[in-house]
PDB file of N, CA and C in Angstrom:
ATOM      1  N   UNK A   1     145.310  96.816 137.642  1.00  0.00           N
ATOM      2  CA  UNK A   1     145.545  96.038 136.442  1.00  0.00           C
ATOM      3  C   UNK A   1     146.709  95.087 136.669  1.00  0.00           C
ATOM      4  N   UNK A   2     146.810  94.294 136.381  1.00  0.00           N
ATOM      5  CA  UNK A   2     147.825  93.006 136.004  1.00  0.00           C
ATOM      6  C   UNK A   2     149.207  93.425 135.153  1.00  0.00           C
ATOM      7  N   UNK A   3     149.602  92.643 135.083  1.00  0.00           N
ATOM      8  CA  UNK A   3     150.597  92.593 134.574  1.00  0.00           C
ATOM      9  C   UNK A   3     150.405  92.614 132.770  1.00  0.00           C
ATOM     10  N   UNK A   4     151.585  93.159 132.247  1.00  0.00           N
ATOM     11  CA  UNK A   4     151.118  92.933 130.360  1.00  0.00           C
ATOM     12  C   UNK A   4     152.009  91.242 130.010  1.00  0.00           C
ATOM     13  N   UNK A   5     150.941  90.963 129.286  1.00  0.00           N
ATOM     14  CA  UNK A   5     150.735  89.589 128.893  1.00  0.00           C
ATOM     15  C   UNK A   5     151.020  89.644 127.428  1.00  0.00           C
ATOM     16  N   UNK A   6     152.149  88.725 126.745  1.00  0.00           N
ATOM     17  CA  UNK A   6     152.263  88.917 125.408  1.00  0.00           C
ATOM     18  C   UNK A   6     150.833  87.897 124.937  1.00  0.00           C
ATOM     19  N   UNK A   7     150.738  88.674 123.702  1.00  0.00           N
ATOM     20  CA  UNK A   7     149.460  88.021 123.180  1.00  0.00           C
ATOM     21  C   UNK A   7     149.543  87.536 121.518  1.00  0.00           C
ATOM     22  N   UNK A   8     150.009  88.116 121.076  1.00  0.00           N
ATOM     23  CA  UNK A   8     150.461  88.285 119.481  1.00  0.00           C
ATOM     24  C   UNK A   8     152.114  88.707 119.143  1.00  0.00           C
ATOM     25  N   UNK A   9     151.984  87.950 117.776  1.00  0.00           N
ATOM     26  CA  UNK A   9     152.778  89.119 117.095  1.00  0.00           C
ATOM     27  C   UNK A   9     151.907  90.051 115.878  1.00  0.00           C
ATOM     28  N   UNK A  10     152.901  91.220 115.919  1.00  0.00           N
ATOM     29  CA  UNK A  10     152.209  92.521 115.281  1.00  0.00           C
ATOM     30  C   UNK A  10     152.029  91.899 113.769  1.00  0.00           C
ATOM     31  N   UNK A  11     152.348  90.493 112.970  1.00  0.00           N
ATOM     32  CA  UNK A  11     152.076  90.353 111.718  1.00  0.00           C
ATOM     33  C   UNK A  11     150.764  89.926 111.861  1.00  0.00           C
ATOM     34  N   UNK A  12     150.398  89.309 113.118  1.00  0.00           N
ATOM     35  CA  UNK A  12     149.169  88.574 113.473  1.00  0.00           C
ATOM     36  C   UNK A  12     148.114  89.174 112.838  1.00  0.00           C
ATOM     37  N   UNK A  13     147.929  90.942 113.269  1.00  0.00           N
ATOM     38  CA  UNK A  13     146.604  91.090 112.789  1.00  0.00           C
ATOM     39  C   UNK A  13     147.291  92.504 112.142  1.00  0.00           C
ATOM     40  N   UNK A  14     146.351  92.304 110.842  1.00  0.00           N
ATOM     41  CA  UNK A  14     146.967  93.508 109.865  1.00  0.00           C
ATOM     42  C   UNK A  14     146.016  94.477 110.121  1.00  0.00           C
ATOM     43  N   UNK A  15     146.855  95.729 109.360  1.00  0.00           N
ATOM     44  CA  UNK A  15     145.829  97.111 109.700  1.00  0.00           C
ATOM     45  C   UNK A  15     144.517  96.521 109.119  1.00  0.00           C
ATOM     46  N   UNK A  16     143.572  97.494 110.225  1.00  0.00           N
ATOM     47  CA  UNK A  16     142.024  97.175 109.513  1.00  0.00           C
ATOM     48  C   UNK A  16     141.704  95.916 110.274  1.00  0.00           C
ATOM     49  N   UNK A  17     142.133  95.088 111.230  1.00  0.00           N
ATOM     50  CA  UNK A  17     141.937  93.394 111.303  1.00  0.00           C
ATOM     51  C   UNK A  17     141.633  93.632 112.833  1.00  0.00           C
ATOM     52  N   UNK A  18     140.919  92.174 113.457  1.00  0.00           N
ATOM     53  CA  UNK A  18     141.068  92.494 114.755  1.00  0.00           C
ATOM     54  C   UNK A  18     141.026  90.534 115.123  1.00  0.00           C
ATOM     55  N   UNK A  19     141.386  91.033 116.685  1.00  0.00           N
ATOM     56  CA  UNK A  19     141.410  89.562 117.107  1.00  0.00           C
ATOM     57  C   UNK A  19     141.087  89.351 118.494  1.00  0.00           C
ATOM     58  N   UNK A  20     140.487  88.327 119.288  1.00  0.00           N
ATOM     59  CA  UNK A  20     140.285  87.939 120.412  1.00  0.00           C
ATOM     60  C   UNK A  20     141.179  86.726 120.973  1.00  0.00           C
ATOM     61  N   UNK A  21     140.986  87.684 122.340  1.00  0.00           N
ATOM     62  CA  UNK A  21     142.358  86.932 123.409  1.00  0.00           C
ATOM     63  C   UNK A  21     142.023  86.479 124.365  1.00  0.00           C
ATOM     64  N   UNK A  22     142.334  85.921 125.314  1.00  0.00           N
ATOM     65  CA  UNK A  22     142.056  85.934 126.670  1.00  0.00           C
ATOM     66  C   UNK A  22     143.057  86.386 127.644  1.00  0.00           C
ATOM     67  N   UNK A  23     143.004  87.607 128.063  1.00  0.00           N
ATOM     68  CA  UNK A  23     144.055  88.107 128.806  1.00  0.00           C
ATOM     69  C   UNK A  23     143.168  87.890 130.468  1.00  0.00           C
ATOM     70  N   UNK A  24     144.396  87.207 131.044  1.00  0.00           N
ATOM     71  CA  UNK A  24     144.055  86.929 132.747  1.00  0.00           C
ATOM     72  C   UNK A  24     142.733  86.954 132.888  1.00  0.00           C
ATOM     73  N   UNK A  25     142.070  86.033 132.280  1.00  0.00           N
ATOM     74  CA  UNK A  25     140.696  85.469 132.407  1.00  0.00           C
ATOM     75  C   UNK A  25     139.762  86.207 131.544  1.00  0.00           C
ATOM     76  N   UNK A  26     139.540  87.454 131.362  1.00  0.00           N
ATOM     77  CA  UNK A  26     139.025  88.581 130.201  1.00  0.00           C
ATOM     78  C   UNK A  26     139.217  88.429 129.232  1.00  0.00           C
ATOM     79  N   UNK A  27     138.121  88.522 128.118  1.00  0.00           N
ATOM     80  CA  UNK A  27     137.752  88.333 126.779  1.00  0.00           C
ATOM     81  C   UNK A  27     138.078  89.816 126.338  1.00  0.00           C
ATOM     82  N   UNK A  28     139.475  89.736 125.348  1.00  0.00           N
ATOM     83  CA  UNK A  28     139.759  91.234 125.510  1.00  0.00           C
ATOM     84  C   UNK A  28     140.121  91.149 123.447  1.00  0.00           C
ATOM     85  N   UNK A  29     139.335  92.271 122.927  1.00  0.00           N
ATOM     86  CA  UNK A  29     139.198  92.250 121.495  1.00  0.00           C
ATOM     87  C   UNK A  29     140.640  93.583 121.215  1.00  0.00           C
ATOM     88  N   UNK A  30     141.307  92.864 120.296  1.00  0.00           N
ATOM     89  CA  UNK A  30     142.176  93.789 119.614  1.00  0.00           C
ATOM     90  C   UNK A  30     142.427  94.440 118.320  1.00  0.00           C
ATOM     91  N   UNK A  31     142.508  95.608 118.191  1.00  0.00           N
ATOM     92  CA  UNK A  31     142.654  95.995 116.743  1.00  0.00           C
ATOM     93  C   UNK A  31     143.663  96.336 116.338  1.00  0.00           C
ATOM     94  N   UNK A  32     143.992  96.772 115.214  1.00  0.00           N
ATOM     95  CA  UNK A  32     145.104  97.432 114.375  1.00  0.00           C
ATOM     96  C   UNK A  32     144.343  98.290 113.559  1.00  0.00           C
ATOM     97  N   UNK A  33     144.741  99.434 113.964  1.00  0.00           N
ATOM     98  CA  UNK A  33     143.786 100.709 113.282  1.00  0.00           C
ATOM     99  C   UNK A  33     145.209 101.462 112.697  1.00  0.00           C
ATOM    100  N   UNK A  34     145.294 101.146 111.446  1.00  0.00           N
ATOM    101  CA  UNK A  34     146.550 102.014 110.613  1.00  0.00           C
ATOM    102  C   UNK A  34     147.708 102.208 111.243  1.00  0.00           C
ATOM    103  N   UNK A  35     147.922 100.903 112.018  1.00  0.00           N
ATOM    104  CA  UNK A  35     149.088 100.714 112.661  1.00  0.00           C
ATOM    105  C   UNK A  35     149.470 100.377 114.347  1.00  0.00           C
ATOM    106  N   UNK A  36     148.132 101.471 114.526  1.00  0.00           N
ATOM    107  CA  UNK A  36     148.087 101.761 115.814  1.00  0.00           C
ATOM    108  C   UNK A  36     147.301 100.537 116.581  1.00  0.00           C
ATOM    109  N   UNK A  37     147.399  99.778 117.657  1.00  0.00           N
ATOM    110  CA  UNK A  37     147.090  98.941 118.354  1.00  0.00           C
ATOM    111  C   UNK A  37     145.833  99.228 119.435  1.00  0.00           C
ATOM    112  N   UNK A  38     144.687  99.137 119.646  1.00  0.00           N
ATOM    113  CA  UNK A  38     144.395  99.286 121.110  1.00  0.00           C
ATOM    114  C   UNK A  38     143.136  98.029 120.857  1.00  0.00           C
ATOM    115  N   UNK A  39     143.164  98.461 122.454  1.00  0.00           N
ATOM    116  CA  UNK A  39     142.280  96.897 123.107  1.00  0.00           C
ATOM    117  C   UNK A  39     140.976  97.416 123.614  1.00  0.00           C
ATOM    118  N   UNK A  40     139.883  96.520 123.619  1.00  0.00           N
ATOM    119  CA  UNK A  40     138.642  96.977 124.356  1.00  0.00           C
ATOM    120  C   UNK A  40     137.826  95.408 125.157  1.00  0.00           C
ATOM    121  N   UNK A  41     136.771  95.436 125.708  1.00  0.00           N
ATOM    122  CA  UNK A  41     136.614  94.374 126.343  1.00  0.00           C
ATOM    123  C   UNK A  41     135.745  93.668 124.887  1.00  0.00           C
ATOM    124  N   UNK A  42     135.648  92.435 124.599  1.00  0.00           N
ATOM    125  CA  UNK A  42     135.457  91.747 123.839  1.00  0.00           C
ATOM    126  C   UNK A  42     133.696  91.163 123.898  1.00  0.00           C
ATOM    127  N   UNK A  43     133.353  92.120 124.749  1.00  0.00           N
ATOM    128  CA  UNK A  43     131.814  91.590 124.684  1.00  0.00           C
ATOM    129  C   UNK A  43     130.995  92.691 124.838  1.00  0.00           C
ATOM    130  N   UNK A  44     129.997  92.664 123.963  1.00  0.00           N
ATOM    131  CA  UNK A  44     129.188  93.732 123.679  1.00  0.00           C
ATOM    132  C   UNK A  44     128.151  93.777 125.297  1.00  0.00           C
ATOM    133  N   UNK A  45     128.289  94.952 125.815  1.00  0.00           N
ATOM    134  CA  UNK A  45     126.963  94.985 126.904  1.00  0.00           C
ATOM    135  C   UNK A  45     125.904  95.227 126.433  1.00  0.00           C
ATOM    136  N   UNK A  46     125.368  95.388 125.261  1.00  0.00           N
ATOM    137  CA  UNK A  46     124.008  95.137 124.617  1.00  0.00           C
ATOM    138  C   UNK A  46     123.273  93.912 125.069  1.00  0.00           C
ATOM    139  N   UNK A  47     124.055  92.904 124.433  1.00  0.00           N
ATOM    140  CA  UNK A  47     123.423  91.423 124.821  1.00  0.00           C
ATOM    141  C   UNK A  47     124.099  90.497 125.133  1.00  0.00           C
ATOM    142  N   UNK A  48     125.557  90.786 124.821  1.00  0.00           N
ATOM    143  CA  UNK A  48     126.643  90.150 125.040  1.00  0.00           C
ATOM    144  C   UNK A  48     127.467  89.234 123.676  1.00  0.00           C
ATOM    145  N   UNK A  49     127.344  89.909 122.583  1.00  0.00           N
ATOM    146  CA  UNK A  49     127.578  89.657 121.283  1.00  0.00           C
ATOM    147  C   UNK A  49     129.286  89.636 121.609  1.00  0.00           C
ATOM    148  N   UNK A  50     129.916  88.839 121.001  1.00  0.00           N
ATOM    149  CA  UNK A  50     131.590  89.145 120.616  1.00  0.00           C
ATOM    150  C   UNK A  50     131.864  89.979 119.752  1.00  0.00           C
ATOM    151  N   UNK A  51     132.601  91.135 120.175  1.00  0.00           N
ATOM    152  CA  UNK A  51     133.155  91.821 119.238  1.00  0.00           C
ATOM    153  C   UNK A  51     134.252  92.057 118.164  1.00  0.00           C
ATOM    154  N   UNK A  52     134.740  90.745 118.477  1.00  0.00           N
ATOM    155  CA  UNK A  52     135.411  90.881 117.550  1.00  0.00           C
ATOM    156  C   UNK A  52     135.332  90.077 116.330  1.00  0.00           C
ATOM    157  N   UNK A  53     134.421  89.537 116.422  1.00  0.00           N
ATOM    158  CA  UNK A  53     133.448  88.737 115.457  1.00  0.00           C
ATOM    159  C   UNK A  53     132.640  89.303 114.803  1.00  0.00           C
ATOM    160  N   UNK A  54     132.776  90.931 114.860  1.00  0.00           N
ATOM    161  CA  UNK A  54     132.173  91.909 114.368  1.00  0.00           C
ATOM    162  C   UNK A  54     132.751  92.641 113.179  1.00  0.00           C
ATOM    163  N   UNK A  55     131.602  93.780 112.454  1.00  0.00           N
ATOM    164  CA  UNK A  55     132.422  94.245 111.509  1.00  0.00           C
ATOM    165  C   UNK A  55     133.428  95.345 111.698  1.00  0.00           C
ATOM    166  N   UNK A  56     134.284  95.826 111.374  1.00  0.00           N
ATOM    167  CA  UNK A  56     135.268  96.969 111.680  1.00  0.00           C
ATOM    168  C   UNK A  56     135.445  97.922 110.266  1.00  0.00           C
ATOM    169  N   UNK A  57     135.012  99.071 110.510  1.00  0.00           N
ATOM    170  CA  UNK A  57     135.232 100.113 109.711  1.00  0.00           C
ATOM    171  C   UNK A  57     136.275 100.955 110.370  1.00  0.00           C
ATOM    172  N   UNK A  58     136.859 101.884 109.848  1.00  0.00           N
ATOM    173  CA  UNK A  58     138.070 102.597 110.531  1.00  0.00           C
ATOM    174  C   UNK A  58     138.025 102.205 111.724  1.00  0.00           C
ATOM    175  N   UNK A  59     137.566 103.162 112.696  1.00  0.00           N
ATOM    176  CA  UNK A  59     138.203 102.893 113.941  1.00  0.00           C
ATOM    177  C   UNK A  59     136.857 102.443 115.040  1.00  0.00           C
ATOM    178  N   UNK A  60     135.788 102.174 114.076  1.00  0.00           N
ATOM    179  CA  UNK A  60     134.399 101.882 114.774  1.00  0.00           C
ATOM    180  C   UNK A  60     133.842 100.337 114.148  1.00  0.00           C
ATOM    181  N   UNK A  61     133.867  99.042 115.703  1.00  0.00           N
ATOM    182  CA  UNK A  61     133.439  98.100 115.045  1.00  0.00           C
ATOM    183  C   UNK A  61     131.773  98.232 115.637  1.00  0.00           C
ATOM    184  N   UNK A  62     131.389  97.400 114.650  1.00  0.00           N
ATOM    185  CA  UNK A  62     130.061  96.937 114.964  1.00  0.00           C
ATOM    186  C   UNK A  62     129.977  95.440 115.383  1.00  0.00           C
ATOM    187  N   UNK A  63     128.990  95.668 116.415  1.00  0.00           N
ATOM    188  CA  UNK A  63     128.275  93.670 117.039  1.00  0.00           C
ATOM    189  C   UNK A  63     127.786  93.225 116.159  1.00  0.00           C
ATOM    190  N   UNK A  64     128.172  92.016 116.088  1.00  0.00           N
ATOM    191  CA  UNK A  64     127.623  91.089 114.564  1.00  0.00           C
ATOM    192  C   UNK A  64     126.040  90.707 115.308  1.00  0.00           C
ATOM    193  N   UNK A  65     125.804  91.188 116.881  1.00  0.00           N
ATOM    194  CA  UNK A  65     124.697  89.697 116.999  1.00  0.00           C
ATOM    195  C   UNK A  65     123.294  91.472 117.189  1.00  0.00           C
ATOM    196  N   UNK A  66     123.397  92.691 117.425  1.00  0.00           N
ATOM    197  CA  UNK A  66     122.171  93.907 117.015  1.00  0.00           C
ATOM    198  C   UNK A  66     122.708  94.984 116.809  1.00  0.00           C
ATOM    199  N   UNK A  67     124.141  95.369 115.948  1.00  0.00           N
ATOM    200  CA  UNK A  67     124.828  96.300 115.608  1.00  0.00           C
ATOM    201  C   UNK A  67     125.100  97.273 115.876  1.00  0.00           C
ATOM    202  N   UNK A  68     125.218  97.347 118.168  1.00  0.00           N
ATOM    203  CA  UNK A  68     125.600  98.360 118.464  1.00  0.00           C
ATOM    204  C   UNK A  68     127.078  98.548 118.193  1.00  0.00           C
ATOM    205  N   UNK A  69     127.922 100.240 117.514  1.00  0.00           N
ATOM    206  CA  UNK A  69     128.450 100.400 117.231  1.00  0.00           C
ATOM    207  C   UNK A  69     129.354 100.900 118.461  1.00  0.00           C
ATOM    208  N   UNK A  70     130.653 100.944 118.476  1.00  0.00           N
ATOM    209  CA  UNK A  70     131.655 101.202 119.698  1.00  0.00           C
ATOM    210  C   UNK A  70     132.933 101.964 118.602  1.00  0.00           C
ATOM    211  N   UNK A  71     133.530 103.085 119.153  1.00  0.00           N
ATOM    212  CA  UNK A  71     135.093 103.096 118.804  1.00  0.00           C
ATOM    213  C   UNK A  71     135.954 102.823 119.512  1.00  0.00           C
ATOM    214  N   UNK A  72     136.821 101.891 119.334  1.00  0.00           N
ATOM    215  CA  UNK A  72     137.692 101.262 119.326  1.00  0.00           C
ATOM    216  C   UNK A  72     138.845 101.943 120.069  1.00  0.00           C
ATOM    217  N   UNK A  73     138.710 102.989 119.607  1.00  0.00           N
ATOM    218  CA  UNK A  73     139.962 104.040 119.994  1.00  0.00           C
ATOM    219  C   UNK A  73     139.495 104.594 121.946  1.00  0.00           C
ATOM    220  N   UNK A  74     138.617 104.825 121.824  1.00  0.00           N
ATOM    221  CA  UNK A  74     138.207 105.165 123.139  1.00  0.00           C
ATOM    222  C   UNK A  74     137.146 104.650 123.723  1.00  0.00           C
ATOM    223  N   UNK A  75     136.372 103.356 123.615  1.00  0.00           N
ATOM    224  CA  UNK A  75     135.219 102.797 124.219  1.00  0.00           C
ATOM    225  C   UNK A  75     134.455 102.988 123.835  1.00  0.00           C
ATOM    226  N   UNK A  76     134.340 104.371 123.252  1.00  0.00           N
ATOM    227  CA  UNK A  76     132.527 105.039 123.579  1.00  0.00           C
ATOM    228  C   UNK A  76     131.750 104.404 123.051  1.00  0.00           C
ATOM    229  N   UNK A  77     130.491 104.147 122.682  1.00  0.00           N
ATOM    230  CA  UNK A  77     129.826 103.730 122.562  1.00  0.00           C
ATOM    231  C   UNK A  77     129.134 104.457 121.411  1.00  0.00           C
ATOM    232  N   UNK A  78     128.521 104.382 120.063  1.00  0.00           N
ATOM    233  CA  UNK A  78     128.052 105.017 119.178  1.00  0.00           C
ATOM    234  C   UNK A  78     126.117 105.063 119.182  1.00  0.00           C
ATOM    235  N   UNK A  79     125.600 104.222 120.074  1.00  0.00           N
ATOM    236  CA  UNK A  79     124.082 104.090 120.054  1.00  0.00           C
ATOM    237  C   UNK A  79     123.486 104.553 121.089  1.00  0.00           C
ATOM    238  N   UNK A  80     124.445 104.343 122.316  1.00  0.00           N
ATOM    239  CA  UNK A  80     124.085 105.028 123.479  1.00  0.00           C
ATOM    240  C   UNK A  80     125.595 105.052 124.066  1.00  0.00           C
ATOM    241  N   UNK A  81     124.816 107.328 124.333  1.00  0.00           N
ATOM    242  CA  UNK A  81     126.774 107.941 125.180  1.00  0.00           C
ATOM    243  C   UNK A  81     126.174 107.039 126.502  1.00  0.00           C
ATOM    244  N   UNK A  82     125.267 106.797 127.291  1.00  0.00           N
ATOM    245  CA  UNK A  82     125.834 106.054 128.517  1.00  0.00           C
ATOM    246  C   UNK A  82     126.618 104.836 128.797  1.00  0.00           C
ATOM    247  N   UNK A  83     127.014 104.320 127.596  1.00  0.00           N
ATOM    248  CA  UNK A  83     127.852 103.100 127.645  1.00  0.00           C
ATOM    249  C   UNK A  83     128.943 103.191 127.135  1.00  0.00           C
ATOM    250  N   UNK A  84     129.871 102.392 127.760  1.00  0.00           N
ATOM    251  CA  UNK A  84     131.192 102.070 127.076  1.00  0.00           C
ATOM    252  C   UNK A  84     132.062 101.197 127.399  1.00  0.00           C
ATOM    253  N   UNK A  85     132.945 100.804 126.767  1.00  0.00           N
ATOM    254  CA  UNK A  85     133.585  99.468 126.537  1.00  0.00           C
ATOM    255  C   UNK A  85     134.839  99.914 127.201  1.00  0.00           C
ATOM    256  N   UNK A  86     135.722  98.862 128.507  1.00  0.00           N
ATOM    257  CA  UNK A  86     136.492  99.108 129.264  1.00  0.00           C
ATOM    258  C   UNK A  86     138.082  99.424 128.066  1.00  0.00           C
ATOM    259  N   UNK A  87     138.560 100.246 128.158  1.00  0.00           N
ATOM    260  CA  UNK A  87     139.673  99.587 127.397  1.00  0.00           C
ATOM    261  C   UNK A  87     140.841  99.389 128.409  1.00  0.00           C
ATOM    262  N   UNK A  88     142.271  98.495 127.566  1.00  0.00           N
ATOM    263  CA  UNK A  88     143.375  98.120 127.794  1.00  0.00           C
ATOM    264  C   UNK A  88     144.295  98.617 127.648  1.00  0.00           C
ATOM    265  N   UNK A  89     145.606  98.882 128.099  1.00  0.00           N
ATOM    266  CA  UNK A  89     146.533  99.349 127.910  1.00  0.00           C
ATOM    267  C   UNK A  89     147.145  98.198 126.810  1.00  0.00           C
ATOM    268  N   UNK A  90     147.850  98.635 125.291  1.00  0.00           N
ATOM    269  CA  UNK A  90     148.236  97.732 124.173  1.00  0.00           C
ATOM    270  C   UNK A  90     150.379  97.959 124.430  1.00  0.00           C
ATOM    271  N   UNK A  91     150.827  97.833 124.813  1.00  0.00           N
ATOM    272  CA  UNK A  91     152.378  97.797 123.816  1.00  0.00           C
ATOM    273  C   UNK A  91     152.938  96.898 123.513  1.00  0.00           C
ATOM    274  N   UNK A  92     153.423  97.527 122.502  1.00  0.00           N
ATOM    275  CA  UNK A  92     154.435  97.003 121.221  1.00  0.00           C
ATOM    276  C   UNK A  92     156.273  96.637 121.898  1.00  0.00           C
ATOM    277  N   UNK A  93     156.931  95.800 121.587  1.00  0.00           N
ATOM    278  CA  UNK A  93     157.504  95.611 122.090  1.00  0.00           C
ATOM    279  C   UNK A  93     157.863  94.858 120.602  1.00  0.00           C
ATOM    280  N   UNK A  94     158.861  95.583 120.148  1.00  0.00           N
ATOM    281  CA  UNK A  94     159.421  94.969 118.711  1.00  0.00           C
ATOM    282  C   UNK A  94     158.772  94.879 118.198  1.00  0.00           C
ATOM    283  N   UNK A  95     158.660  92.791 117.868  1.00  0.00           N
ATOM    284  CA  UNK A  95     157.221  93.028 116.831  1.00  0.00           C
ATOM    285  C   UNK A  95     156.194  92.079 117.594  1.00  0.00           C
ATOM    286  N   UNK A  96     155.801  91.906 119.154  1.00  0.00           N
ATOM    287  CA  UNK A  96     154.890  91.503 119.632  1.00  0.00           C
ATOM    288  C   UNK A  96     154.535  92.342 120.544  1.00  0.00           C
ATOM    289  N   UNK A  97     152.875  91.910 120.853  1.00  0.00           N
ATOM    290  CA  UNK A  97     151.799  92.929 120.991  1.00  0.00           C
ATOM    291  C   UNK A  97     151.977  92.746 122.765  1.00  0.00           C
ATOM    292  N   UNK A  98     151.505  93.173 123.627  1.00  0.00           N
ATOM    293  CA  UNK A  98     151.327  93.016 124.679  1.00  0.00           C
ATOM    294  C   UNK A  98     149.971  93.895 125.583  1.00  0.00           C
ATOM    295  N   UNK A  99     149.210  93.048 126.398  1.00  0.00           N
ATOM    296  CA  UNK A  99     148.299  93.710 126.720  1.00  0.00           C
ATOM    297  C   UNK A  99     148.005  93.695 128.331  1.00  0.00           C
ATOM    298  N   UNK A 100     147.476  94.716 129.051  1.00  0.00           N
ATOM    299  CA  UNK A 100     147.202  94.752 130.234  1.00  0.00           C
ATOM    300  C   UNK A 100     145.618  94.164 130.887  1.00  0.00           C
ATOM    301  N   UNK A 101     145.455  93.063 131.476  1.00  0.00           N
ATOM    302  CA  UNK A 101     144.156  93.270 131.848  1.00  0.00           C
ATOM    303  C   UNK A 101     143.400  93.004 132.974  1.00  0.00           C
TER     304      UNK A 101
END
């Protein structure tokens, strides 16, 4: 992994919210799940939908483009266990976000 890359600040995206970055060339989707920060890769391997253009319920968003579901918190995948979404290392550093990718 690379180096962490500031990306935000933490007012950027409120709990419940998410946002897309480009960390060192990677389309990398971020959330704020009740405070807590983590990152996943930003494109659905279904078909290749953006995820973060998707909907987000607690800690599980859905692909806006055939609604495979992912959590956020750990990759997995909610439609099929053989898939899952790479995640990122997220820290906080005051009040900006920083990500590994």
């Amino acid at each position: 992994m690379s180096d962490f890359v500031k990306v935000a600040a933490r007012s950027e995206i409120s709990p419940g919210s998410m946002k897309a970055f480009d960390v060192n060339g990677r389309g990398v989707a971020l959330f704020n799940i009740g405070g807590n920060f983590c990152a996943i890769d930003d494109t659905c391997p279904h078909r290749g939908g953006p995820l973060s253009q998707g909907s987000l319920e607690e800690n599980v968003v859905t692909c806006p483009w055939h609604g495979w579901r992912y959590d956020v918190t750990t990759g997995a995948c909610l439609n099929n266990p053989s898939v899952s979404q790479k995640r990122y290392p997220v820290q906080v550093k005051g009040e900006d976000l920083y990500v590994s990718a």
